[in-house]
C-alpha atoms as a PDB file:
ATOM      1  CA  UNK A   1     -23.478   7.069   9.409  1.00  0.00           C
ATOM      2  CA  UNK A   2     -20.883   8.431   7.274  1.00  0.00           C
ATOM      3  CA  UNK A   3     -18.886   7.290   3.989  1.00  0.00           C
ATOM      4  CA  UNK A   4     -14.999   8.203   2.834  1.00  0.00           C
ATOM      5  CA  UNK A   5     -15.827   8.467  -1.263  1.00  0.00           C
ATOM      6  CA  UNK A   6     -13.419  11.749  -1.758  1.00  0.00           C
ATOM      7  CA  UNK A   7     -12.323  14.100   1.181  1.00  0.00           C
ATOM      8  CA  UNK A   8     -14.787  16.289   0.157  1.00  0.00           C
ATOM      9  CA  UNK A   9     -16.931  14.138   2.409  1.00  0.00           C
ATOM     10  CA  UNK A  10     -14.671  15.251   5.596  1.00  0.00           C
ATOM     11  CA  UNK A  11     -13.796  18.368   7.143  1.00  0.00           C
ATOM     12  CA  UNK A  12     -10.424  20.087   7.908  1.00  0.00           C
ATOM     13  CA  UNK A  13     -11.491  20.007  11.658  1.00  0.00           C
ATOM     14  CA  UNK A  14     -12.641  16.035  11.014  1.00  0.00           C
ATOM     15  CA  UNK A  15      -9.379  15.604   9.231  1.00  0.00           C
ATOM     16  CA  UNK A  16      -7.378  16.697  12.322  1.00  0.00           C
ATOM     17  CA  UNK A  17      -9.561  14.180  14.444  1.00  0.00           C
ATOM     18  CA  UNK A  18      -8.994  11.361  11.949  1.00  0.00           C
ATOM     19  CA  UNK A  19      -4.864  12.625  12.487  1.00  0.00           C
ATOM     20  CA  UNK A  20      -5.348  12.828  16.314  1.00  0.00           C
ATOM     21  CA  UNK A  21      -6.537   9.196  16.910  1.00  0.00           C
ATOM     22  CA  UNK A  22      -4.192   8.177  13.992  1.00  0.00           C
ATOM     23  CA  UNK A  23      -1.411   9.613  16.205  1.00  0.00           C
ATOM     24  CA  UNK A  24      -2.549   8.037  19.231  1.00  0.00           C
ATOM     25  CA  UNK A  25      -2.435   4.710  17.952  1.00  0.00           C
ATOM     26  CA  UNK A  26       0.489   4.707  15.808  1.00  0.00           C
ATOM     27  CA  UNK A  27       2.586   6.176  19.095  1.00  0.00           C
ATOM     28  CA  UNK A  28       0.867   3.422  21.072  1.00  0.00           C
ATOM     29  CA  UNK A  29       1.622   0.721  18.658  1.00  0.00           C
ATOM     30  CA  UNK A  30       5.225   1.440  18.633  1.00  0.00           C
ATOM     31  CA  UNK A  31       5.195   0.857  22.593  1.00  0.00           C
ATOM     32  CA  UNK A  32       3.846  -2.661  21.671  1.00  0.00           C
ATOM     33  CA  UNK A  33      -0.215  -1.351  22.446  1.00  0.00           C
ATOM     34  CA  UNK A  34      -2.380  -2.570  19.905  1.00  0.00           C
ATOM     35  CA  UNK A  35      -5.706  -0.685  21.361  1.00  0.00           C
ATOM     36  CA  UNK A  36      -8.973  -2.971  20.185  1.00  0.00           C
ATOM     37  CA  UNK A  37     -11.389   0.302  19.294  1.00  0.00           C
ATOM     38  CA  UNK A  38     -13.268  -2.254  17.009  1.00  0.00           C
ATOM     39  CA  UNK A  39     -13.653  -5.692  19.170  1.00  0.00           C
ATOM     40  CA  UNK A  40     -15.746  -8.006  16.977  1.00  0.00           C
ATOM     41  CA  UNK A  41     -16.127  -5.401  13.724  1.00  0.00           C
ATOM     42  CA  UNK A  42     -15.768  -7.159  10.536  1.00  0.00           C
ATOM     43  CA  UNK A  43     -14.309  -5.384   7.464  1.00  0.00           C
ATOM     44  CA  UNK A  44     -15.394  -6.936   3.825  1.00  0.00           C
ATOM     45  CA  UNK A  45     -13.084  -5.859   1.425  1.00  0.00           C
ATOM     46  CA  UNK A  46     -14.552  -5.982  -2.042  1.00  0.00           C
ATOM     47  CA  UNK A  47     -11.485  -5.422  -4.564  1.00  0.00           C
ATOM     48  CA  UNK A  48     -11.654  -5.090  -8.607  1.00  0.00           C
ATOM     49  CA  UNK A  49      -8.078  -4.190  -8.997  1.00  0.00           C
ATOM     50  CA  UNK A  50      -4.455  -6.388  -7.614  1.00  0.00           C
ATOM     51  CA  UNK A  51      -3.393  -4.637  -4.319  1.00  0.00           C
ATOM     52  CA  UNK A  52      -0.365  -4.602  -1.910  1.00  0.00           C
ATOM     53  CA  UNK A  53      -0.870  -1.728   0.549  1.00  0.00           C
ATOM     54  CA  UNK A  54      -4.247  -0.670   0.025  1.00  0.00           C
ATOM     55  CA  UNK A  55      -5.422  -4.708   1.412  1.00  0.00           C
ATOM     56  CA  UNK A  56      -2.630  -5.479   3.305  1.00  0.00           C
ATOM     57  CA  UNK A  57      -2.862  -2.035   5.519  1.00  0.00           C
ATOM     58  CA  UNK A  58      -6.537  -2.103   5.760  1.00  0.00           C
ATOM     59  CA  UNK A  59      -6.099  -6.166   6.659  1.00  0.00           C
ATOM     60  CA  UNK A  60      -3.234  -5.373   9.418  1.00  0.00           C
ATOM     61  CA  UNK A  61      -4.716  -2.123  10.943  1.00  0.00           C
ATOM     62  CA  UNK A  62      -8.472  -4.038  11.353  1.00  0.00           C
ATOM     63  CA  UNK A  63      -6.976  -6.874  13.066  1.00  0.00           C
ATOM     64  CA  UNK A  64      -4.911  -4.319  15.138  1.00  0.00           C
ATOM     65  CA  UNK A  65      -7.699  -2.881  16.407  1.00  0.00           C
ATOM     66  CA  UNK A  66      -9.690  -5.941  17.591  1.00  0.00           C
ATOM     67  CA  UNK A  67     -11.902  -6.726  14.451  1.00  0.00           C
ATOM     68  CA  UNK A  68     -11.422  -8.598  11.366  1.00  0.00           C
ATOM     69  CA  UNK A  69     -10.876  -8.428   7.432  1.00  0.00           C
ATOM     70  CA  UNK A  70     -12.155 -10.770   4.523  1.00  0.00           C
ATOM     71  CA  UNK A  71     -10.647 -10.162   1.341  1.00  0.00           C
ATOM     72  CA  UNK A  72     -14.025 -10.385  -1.375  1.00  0.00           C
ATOM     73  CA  UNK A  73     -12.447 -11.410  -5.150  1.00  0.00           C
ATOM     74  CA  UNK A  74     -14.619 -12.882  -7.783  1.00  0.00           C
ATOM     75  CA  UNK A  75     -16.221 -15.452  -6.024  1.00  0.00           C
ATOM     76  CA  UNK A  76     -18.723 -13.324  -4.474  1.00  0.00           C
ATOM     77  CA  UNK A  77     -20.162 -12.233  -8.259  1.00  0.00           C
ATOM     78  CA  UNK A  78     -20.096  -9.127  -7.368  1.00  0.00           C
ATOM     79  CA  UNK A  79     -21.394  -6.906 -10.151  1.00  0.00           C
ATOM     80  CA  UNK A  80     -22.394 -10.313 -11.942  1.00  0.00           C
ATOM     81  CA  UNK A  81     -24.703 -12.065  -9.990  1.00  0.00           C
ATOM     82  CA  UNK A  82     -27.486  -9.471  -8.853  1.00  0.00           C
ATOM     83  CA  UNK A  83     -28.340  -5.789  -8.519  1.00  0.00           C
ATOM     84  CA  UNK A  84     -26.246  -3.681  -6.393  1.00  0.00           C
ATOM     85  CA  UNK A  85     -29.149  -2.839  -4.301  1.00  0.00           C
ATOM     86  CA  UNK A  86     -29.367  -6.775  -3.037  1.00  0.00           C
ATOM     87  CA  UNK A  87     -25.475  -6.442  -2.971  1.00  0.00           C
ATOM     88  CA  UNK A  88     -25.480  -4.080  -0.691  1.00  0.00           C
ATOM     89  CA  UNK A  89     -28.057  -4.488   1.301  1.00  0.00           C
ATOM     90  CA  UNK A  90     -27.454  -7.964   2.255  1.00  0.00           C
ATOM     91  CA  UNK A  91     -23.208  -7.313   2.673  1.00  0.00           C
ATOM     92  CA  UNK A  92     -24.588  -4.708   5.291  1.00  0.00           C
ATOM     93  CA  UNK A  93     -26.293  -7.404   7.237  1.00  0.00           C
ATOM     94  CA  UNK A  94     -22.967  -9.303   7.755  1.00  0.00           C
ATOM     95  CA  UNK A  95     -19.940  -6.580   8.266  1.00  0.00           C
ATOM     96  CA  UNK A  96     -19.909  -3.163   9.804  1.00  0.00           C
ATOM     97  CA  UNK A  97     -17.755  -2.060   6.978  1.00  0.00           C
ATOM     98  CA  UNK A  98     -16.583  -1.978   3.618  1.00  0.00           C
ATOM     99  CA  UNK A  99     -13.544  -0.906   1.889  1.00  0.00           C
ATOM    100  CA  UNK A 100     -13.698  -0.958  -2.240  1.00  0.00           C
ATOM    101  CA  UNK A 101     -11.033  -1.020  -4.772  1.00  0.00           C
ATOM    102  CA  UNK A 102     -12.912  -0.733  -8.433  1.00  0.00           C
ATOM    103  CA  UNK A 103     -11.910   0.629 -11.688  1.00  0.00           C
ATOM    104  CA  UNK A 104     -15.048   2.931 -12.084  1.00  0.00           C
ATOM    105  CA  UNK A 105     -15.446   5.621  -9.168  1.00  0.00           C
ATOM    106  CA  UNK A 106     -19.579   5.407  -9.764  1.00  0.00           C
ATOM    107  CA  UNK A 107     -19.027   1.675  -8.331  1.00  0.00           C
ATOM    108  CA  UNK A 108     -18.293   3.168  -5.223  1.00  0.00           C
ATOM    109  CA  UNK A 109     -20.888   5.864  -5.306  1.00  0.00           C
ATOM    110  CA  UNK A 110     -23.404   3.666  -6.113  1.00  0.00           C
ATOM    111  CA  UNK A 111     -22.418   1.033  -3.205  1.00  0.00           C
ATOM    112  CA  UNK A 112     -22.165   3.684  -0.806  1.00  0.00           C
ATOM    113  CA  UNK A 113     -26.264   4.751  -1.745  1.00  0.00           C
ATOM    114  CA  UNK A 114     -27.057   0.589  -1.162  1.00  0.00           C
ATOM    115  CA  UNK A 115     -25.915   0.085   2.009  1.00  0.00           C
ATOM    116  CA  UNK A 116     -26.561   0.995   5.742  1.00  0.00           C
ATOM    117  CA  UNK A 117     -23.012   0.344   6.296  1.00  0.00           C
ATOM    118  CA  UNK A 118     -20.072   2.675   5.586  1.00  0.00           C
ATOM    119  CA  UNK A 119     -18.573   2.391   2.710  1.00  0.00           C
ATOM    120  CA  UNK A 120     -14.615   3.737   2.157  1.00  0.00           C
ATOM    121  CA  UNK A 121     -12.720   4.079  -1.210  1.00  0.00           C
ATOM    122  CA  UNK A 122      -9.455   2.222  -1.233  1.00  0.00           C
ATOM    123  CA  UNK A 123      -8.787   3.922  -4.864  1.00  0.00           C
ATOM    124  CA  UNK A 124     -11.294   4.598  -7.409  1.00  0.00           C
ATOM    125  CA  UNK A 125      -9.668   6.065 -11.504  1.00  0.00           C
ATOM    126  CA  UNK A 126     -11.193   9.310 -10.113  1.00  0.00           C
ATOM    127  CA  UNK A 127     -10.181   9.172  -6.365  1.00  0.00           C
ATOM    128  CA  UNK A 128      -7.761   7.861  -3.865  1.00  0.00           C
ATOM    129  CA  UNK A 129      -8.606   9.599  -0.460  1.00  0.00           C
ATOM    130  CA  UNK A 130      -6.724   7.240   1.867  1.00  0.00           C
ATOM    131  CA  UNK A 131      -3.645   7.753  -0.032  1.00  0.00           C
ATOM    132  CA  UNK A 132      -3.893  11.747   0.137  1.00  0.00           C
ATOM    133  CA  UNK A 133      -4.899  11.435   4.170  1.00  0.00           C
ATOM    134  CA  UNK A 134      -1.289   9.126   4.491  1.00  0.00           C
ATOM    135  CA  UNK A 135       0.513  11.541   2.204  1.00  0.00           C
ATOM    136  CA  UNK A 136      -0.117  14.854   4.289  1.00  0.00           C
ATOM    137  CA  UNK A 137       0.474  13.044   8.003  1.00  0.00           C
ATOM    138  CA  UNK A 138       3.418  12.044   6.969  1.00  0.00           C
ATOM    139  CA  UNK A 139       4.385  15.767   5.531  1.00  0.00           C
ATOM    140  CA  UNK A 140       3.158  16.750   9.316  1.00  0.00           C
ATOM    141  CA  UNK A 141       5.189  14.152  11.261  1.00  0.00           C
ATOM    142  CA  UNK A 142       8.101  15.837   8.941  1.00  0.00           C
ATOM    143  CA  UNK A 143       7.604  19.125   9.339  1.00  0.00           C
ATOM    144  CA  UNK A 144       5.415  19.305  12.491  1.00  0.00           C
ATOM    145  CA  UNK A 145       2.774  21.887  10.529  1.00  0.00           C
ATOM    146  CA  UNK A 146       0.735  21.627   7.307  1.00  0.00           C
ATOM    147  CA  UNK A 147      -0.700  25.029   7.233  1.00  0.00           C
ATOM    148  CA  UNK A 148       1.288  27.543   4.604  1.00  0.00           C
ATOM    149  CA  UNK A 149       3.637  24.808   3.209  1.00  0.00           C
ATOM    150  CA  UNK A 150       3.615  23.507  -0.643  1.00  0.00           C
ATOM    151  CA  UNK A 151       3.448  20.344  -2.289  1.00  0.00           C
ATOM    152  CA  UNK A 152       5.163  20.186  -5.708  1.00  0.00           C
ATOM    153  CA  UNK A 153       3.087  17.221  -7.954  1.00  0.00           C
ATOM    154  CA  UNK A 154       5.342  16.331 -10.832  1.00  0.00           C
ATOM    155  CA  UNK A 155       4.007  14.339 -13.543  1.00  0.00           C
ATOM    156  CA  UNK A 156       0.358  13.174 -14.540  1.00  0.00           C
ATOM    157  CA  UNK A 157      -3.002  14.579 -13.269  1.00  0.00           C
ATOM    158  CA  UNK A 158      -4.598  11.773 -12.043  1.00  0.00           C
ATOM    159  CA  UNK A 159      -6.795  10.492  -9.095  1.00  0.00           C
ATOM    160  CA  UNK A 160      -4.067  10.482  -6.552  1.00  0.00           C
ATOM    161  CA  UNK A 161      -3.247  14.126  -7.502  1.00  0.00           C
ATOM    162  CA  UNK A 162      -6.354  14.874  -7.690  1.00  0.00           C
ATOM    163  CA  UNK A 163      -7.090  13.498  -3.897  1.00  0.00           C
ATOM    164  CA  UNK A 164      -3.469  15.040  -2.503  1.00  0.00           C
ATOM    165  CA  UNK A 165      -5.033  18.437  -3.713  1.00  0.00           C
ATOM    166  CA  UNK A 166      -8.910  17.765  -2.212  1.00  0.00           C
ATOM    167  CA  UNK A 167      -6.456  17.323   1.060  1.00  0.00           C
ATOM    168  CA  UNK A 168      -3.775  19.895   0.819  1.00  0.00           C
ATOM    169  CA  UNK A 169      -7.288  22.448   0.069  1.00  0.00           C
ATOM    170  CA  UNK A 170      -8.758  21.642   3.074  1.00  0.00           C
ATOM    171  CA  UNK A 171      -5.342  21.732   5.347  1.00  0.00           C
ATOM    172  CA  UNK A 172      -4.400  25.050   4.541  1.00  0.00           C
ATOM    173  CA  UNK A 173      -1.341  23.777   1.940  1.00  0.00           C
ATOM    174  CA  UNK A 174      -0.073  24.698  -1.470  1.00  0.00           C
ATOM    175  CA  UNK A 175      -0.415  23.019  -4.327  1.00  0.00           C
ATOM    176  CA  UNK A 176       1.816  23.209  -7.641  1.00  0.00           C
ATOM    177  CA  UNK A 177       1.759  20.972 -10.573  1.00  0.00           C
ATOM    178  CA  UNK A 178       4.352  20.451 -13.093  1.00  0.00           C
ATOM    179  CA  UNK A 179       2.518  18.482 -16.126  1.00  0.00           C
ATOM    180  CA  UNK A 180       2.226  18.391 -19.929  1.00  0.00           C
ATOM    181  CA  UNK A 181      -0.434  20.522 -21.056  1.00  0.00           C
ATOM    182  CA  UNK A 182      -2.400  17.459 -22.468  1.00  0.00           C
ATOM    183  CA  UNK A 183      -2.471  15.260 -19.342  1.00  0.00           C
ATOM    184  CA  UNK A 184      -3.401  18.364 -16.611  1.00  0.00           C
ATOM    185  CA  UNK A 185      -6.685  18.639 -15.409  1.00  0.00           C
ATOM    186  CA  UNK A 186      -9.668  20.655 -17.204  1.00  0.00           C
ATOM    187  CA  UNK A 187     -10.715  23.476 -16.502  1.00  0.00           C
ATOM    188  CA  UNK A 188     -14.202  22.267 -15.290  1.00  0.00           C
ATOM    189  CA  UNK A 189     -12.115  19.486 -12.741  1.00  0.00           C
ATOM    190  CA  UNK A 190     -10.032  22.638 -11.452  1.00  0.00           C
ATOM    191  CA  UNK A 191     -13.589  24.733 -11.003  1.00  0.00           C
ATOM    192  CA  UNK A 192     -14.602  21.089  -8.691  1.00  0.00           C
ATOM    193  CA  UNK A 193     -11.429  21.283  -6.654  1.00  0.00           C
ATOM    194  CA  UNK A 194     -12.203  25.062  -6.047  1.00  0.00           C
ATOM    195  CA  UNK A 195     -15.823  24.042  -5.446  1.00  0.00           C
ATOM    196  CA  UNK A 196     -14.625  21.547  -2.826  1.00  0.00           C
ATOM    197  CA  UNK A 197     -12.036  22.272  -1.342  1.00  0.00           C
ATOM    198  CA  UNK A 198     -11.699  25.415   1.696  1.00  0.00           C
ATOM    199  CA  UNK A 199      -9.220  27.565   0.262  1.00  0.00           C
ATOM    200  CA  UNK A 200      -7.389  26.081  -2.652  1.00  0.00           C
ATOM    201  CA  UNK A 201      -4.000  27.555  -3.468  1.00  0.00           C
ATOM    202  CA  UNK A 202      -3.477  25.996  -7.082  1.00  0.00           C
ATOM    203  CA  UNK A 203      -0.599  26.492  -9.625  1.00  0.00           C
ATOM    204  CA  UNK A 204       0.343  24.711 -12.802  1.00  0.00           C
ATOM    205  CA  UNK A 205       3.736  25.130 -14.449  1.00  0.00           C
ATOM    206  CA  UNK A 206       5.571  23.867 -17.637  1.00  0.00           C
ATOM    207  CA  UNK A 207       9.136  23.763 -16.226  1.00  0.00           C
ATOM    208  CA  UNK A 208       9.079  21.145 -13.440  1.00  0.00           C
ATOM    209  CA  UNK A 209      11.834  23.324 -12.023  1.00  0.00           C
ATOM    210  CA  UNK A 210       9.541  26.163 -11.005  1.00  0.00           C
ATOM    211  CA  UNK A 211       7.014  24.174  -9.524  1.00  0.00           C
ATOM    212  CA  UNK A 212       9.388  22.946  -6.671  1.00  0.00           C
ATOM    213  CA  UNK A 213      10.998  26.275  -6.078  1.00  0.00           C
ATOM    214  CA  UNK A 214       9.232  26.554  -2.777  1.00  0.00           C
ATOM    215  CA  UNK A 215       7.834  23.254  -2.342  1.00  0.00           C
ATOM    216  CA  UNK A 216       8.585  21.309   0.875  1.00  0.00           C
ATOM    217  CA  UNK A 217       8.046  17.831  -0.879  1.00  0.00           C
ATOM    218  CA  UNK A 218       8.236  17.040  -4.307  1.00  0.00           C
ATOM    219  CA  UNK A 219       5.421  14.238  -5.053  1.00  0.00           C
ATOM    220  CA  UNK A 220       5.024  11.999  -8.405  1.00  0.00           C
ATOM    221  CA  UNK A 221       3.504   8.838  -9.308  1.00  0.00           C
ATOM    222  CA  UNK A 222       3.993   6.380 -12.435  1.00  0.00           C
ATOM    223  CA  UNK A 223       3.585   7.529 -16.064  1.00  0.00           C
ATOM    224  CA  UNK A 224       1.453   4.943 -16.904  1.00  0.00           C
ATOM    225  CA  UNK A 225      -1.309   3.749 -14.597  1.00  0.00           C
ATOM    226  CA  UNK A 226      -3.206   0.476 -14.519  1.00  0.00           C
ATOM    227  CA  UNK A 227      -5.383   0.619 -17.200  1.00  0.00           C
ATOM    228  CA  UNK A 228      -3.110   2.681 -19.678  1.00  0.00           C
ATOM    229  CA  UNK A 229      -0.903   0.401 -20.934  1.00  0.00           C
ATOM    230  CA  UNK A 230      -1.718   1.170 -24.612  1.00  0.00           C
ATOM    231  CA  UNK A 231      -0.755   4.419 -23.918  1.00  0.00           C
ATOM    232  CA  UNK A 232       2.844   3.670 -22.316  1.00  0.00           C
ATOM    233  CA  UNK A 233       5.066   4.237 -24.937  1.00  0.00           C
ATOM    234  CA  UNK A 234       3.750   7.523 -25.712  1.00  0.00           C
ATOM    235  CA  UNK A 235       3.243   8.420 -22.079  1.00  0.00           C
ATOM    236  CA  UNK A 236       7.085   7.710 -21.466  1.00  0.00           C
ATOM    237  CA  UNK A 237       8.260  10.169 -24.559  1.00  0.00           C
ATOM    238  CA  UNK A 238       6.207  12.935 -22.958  1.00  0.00           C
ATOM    239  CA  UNK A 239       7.091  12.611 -19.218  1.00  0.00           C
ATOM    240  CA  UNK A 240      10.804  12.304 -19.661  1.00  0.00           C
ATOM    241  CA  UNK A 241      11.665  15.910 -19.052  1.00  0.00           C
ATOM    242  CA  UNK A 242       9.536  15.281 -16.049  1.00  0.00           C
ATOM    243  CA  UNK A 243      11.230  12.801 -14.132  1.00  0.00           C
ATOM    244  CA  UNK A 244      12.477  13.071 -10.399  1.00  0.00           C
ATOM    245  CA  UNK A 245      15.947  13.360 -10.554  1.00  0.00           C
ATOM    246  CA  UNK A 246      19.038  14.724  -8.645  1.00  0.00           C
ATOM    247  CA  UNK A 247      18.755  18.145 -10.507  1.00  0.00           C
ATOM    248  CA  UNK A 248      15.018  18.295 -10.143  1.00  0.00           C
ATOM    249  CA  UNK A 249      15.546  17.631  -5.666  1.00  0.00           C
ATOM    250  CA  UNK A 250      18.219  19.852  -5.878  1.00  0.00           C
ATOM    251  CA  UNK A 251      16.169  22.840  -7.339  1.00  0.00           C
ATOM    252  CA  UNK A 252      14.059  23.091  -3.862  1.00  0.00           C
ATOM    253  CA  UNK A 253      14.628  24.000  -1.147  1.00  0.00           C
ATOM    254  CA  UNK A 254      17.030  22.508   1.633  1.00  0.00           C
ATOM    255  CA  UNK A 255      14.859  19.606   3.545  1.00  0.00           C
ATOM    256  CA  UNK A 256      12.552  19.109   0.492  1.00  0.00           C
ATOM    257  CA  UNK A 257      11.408  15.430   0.840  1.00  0.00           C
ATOM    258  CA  UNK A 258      10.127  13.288  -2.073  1.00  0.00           C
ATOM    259  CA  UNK A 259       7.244  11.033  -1.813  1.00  0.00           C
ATOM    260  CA  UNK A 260       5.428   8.044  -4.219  1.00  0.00           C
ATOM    261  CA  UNK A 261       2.461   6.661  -3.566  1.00  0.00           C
ATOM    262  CA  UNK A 262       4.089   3.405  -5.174  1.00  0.00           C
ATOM    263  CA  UNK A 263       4.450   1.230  -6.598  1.00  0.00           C
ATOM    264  CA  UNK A 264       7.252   2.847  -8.845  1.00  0.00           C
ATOM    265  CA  UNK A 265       9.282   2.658 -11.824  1.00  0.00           C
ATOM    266  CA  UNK A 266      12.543   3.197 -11.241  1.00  0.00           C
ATOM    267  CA  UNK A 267      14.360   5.250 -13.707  1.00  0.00           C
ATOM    268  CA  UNK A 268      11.169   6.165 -15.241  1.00  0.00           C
ATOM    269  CA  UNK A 269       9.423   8.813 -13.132  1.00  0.00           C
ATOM    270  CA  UNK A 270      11.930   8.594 -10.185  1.00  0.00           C
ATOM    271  CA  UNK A 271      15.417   7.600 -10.226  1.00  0.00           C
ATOM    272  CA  UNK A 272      16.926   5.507  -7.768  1.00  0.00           C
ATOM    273  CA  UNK A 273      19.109   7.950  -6.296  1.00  0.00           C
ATOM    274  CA  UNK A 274      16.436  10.119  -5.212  1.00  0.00           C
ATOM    275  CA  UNK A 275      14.006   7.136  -3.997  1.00  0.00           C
ATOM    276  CA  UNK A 276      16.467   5.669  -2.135  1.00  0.00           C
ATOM    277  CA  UNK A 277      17.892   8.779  -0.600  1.00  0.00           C
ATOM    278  CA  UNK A 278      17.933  10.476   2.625  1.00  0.00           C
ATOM    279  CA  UNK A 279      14.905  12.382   1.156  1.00  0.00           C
ATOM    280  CA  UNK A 280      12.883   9.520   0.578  1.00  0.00           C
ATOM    281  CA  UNK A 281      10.193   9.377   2.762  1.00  0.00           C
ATOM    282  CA  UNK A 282       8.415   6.544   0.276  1.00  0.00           C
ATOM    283  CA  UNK A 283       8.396   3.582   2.869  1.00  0.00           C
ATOM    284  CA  UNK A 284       7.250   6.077   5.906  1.00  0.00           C
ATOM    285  CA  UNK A 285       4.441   6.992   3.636  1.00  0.00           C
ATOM    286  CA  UNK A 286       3.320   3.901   2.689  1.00  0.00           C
ATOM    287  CA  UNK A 287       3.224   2.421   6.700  1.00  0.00           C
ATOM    288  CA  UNK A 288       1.628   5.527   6.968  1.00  0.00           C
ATOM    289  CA  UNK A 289      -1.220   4.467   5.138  1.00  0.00           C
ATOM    290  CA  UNK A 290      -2.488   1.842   7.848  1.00  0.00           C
ATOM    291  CA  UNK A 291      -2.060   4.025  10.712  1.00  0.00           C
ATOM    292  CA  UNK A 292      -3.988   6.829   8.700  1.00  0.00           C
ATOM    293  CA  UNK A 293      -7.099   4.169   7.640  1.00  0.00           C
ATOM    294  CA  UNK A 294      -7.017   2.794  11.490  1.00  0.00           C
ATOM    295  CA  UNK A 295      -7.875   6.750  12.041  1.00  0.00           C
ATOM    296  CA  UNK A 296     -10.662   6.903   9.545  1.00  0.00           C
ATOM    297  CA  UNK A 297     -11.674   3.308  11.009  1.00  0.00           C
ATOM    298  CA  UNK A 298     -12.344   4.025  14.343  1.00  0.00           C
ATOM    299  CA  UNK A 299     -13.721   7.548  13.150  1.00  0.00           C
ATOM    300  CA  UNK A 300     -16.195   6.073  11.048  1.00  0.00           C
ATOM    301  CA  UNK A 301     -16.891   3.746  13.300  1.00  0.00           C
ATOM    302  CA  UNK A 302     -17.873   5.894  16.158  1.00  0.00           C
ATOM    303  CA  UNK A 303     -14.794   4.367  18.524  1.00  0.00           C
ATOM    304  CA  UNK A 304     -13.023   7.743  19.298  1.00  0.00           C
ATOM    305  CA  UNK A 305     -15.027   9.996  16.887  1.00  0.00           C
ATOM    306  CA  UNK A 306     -16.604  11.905  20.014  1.00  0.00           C
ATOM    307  CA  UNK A 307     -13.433  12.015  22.072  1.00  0.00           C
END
């Protein structure tokens, strides 16, 4: 029995099986297939934070694949009520799954040690693997390769950057980062990525500019995330030279394609000629996102896993 807290808990070679059945059924789905892999499995998914593609994907893609989703708010106490041993041990009596959305990553970690279930993070303030595993397929259905090519981040260092370079590590891609000095990552978090990641290729620049001089997709999420709204204002002064603009796409190379884990604020990080340009792959990424967790579903689940 396995758990998705960070890709560090998966493989490149368990990656490309997660992509493989995730390419199976999304090609199969478009042919009007919906293959039930999961007849009868019940997802519980037990959210702290407000959510459109995180629940809405992992709602869709269950049901796809023959089981069932229950959304778990408030009313089941969770935290409140009793000790997350009980929690999880009686949740793992009722579903075969569990997908969390909290705003501390040791609520995950802690879950995941509690039950006999697995557990998978739907985003965590320290980690958003499902994101990072929707962001690279969708740089492979691109490009048709992963291996050698470079990712430009632009903007924050935060848990989806930190997951999109946990993934490009163990694919065999390039990571620069274009950030402020005071919002990049320390130098003990860079030593972790080293630590867990195959062979990390990892750059940091000042001039956004030079971090997408060879990058095949430029990549940037909002200034401000949930949780650092006291900080907005300040946030916004200091990421302006950062934003996603026109000039900033047209300083990579032909093809580059830009990508947002969304949502977005237009004309803050991204403007809306780049988001809704031919180089937008934003939407594609974001469908992406079901058809990658259906993957790590029937993975994790034991469906295709041996195949």
């Amino acid at each position: 029995m396995r758990h998705l807290i960070t890709l560090a808990d998966v493989t490149a070679s368990e990656i490309e099986t997660i992509f493989a059945i995730t390419e199976d059924l999304k090609t199969k789905l478009a042919q009007g297939i919906r293959e039930p892999l999961l007849p009868s499995r019940m997802l519980a998914m037990l959210f702290e934070k407000q959510s459109l593609r995180t629940r809405v994907s992992f709602e869709t893609g269950m049901v796809q694949l023959g089981g069932a989703a229950m959304y778990l708010g408030d009313e089941v106490g969770f935290g409140k009520r009793e000790s997350m041993a009980d929690f999880g041990g009686v949740i793992s009596e009722y579903v075969d799954v569990v997908v969390m959305r909290t705003k501390s990553h040791q609520t995950v970690v802690d879950m995941a040690a509690n039950c006999t279930i697995p557990v998978i993070n739907g985003l965590t303030d320290f980690s958003h693997p499902c994101q990072a595993l929707a962001d690279i397929y969708t740089i492979r259905e691109t490009f048709g390769d992963l291996k050698g090519r470079t990712v430009a981040w632009v903007g924050d260092a935060n848990n989806v950057a930190r997951s999109l370079i946990l993934a490009c590590g163990r694919v065999g891609m390039k990571v620069t980062m274009a950030t402020p000095e005071k919002y990049r990552f320390s130098d003990e978090e860079i030593a972790w990525l080293h630590e867990n990641t195959d062979d990390l290729s990892l750059e940091v620049f000042d001039d956004p500019k030079e971090a997408v001089a060879d990058a095949c997709a430029i990549y940037t999420d909002v200034w401000a995330s949930m949780g650092q709204e006291s900080e907005r204002a300040v946030r916004i002064a200091d990421f302006t030279p950062y934003q996603v603009n026109e000039s900033l796409m047209a300083a990579a190379p032909e093809g580059c394609i830009f990508l947002h884990c969304l949502p977005a604020r237009r004309g803050e990080e991204v403007t809306d000629a780049v988001i809704d340009s031919p180089a937008s792959r934003v939407i594609q990424q974001a469908g992406n996102r079901m058809h990658a967790q259906k993957g790590v579903l029937a993975w994790l689940l034991g469906s295709k896993g041996d195949e």
